[in-house]
C-alpha atoms as a PDB file:
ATOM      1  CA  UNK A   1     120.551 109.519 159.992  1.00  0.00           C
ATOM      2  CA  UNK A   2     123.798 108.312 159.190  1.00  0.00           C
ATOM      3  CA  UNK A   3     127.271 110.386 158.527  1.00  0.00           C
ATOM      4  CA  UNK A   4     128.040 107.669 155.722  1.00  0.00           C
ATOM      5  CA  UNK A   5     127.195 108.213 151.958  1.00  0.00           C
ATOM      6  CA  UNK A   6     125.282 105.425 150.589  1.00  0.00           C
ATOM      7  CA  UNK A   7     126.389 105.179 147.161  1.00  0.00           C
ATOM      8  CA  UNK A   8     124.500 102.310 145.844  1.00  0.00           C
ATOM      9  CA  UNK A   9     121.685 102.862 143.717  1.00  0.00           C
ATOM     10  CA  UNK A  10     118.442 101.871 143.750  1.00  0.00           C
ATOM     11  CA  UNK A  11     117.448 102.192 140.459  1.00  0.00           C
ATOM     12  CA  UNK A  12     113.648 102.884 139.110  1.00  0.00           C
ATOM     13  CA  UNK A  13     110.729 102.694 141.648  1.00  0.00           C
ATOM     14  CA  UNK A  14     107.053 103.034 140.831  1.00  0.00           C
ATOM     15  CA  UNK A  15     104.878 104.743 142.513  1.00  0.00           C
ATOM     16  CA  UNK A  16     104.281 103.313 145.911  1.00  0.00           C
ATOM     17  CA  UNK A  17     103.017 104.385 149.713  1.00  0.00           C
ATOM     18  CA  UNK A  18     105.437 107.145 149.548  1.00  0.00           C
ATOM     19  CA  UNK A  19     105.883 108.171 146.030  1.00  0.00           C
ATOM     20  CA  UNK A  20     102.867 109.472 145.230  1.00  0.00           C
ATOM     21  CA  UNK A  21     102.000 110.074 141.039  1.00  0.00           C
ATOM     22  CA  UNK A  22     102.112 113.838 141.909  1.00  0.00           C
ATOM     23  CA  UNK A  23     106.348 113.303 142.113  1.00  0.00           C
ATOM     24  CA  UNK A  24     106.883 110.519 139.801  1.00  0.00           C
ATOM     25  CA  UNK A  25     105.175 112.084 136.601  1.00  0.00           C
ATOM     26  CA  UNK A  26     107.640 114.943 137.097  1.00  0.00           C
ATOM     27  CA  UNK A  27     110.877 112.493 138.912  1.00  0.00           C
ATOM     28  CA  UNK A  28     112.501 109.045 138.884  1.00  0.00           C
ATOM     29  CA  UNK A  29     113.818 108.351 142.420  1.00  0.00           C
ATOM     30  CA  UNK A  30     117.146 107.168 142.211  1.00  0.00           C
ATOM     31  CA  UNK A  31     117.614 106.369 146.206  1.00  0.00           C
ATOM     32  CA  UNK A  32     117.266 107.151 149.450  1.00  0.00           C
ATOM     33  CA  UNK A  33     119.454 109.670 151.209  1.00  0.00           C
ATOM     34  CA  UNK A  34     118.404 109.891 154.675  1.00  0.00           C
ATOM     35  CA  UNK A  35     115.812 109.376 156.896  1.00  0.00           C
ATOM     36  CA  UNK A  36     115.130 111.765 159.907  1.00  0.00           C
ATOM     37  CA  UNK A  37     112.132 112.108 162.467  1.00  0.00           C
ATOM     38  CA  UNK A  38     109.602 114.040 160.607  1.00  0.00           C
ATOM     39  CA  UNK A  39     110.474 113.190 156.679  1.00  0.00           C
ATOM     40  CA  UNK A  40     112.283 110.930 154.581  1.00  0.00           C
ATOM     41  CA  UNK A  41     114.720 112.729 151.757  1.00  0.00           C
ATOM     42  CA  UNK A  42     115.691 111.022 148.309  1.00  0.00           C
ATOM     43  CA  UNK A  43     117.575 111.930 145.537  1.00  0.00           C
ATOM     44  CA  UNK A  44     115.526 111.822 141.934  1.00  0.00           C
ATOM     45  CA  UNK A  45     116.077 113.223 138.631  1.00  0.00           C
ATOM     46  CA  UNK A  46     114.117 115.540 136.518  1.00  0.00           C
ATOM     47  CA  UNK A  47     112.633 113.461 133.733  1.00  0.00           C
ATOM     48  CA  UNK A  48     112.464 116.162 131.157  1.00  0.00           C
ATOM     49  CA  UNK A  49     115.840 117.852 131.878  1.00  0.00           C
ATOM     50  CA  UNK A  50     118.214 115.145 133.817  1.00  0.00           C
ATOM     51  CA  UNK A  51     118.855 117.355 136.801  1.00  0.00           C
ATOM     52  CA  UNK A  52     119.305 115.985 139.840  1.00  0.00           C
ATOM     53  CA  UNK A  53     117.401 116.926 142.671  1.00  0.00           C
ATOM     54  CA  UNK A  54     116.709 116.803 146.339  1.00  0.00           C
ATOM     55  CA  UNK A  55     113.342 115.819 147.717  1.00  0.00           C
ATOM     56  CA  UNK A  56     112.139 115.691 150.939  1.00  0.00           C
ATOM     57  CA  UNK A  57     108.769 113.522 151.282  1.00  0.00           C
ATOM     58  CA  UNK A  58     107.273 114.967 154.636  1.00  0.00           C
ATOM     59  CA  UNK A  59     103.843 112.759 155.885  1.00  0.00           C
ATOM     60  CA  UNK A  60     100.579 115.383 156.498  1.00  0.00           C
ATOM     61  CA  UNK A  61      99.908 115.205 160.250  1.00  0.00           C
ATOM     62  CA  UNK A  62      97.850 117.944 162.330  1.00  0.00           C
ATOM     63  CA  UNK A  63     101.174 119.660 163.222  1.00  0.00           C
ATOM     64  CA  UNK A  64     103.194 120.003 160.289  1.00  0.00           C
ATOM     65  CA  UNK A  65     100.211 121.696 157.792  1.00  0.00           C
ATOM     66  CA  UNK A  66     101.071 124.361 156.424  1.00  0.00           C
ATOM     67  CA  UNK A  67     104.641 123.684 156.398  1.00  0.00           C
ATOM     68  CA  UNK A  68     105.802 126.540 153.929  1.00  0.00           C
ATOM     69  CA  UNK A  69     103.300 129.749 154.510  1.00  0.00           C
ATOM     70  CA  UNK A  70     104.957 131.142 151.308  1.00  0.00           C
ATOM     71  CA  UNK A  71     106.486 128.768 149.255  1.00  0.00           C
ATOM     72  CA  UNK A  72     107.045 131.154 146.554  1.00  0.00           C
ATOM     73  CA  UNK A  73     109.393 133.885 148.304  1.00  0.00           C
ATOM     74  CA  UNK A  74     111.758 130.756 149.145  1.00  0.00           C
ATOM     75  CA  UNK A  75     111.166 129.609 145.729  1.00  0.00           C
ATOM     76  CA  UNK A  76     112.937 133.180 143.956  1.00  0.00           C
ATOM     77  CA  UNK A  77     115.640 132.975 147.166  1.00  0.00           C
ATOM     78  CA  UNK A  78     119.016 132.312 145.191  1.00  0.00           C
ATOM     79  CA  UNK A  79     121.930 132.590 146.874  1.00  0.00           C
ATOM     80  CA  UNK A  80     124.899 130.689 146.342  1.00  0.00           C
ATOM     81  CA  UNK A  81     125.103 129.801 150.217  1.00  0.00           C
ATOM     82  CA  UNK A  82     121.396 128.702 150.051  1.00  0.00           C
ATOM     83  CA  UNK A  83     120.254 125.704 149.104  1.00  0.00           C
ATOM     84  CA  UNK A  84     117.360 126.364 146.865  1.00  0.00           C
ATOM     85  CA  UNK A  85     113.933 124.880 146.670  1.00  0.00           C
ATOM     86  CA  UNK A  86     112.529 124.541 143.667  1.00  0.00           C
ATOM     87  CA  UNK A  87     108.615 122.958 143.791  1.00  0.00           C
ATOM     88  CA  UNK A  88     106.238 122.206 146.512  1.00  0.00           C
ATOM     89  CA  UNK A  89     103.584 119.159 145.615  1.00  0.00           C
ATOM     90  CA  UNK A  90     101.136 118.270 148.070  1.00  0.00           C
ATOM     91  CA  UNK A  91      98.874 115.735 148.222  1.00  0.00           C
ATOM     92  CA  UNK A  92      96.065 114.329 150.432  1.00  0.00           C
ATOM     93  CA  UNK A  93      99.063 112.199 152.554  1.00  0.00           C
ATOM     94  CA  UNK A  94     101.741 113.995 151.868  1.00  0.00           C
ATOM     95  CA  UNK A  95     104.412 117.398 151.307  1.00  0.00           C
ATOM     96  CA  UNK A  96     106.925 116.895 148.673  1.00  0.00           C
ATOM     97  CA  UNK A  97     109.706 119.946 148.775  1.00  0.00           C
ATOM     98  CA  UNK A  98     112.085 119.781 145.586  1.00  0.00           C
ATOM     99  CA  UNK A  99     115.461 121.612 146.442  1.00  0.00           C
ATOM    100  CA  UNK A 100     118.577 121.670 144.660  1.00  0.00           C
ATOM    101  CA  UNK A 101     121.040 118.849 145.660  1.00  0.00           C
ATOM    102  CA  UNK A 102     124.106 119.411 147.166  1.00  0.00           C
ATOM    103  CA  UNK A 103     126.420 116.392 147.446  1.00  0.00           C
ATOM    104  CA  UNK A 104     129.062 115.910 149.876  1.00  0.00           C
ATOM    105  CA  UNK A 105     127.143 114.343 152.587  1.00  0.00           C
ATOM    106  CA  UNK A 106     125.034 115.552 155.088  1.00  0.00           C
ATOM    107  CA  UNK A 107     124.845 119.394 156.959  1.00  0.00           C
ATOM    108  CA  UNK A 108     124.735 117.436 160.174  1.00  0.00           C
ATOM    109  CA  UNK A 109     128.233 115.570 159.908  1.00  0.00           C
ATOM    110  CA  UNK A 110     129.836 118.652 159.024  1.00  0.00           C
ATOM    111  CA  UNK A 111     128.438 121.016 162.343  1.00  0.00           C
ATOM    112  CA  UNK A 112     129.083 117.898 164.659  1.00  0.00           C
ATOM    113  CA  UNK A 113     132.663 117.904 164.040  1.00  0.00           C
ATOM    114  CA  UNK A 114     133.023 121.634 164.276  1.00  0.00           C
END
């Protein structure tokens, strides 16, 4: 991944390879963020409310299922240091996590430079 904001937008997608139905009845993925080895993270919005969001779309391989053991303790986590994650689809190919989004780049950039 990049330490450079992309700001350009993508604007609607359908449903493709990656977007399953499962997150765009819910989303509308505005654009990519980031790429990294084991997922690929976009920011959407919430259809019914506007919210933006954070979504990481993580591909099911032999290693990575289950990824969350107990989705729902990290789902009533709030912390104001904590970034938190609201959903968990799954479907047959893949994990979608929806967590709050946090601009100002990404965690990486910041704990390099430190």
């Amino acid at each position: 991944m990049s330490c450079q904001s992309s700001e350009t937008s993508v604007g609607s997608q359908g449903p493709s390879s990656c977007y399953k139905l499962a997150l765009t009845d819910h989303y509308q993925v505005l654009r990519e963020l980031g790429e990294g080895h084991f997922s690929q993270v976009v920011l959407a919005g919430h259809l019914l409310t506007g919210a933006e969001v954070t979504v990481k779309v993580m591909p099911k391989t032999q290693g990575n299922v289950p990824v969350l053991p107990l989705p729902q303790r990290l789902m009533v986590l709030e912390h104001e240091n904590v970034i938190q994650l609201f959903q968990v689809m799954e479907t047959k190919h893949n994990i979608y996590m929806v967590m709050e989004h946090a601009g100002g780049g990404e965690l990486q950039c910041y704990i390099s430079a430190a």
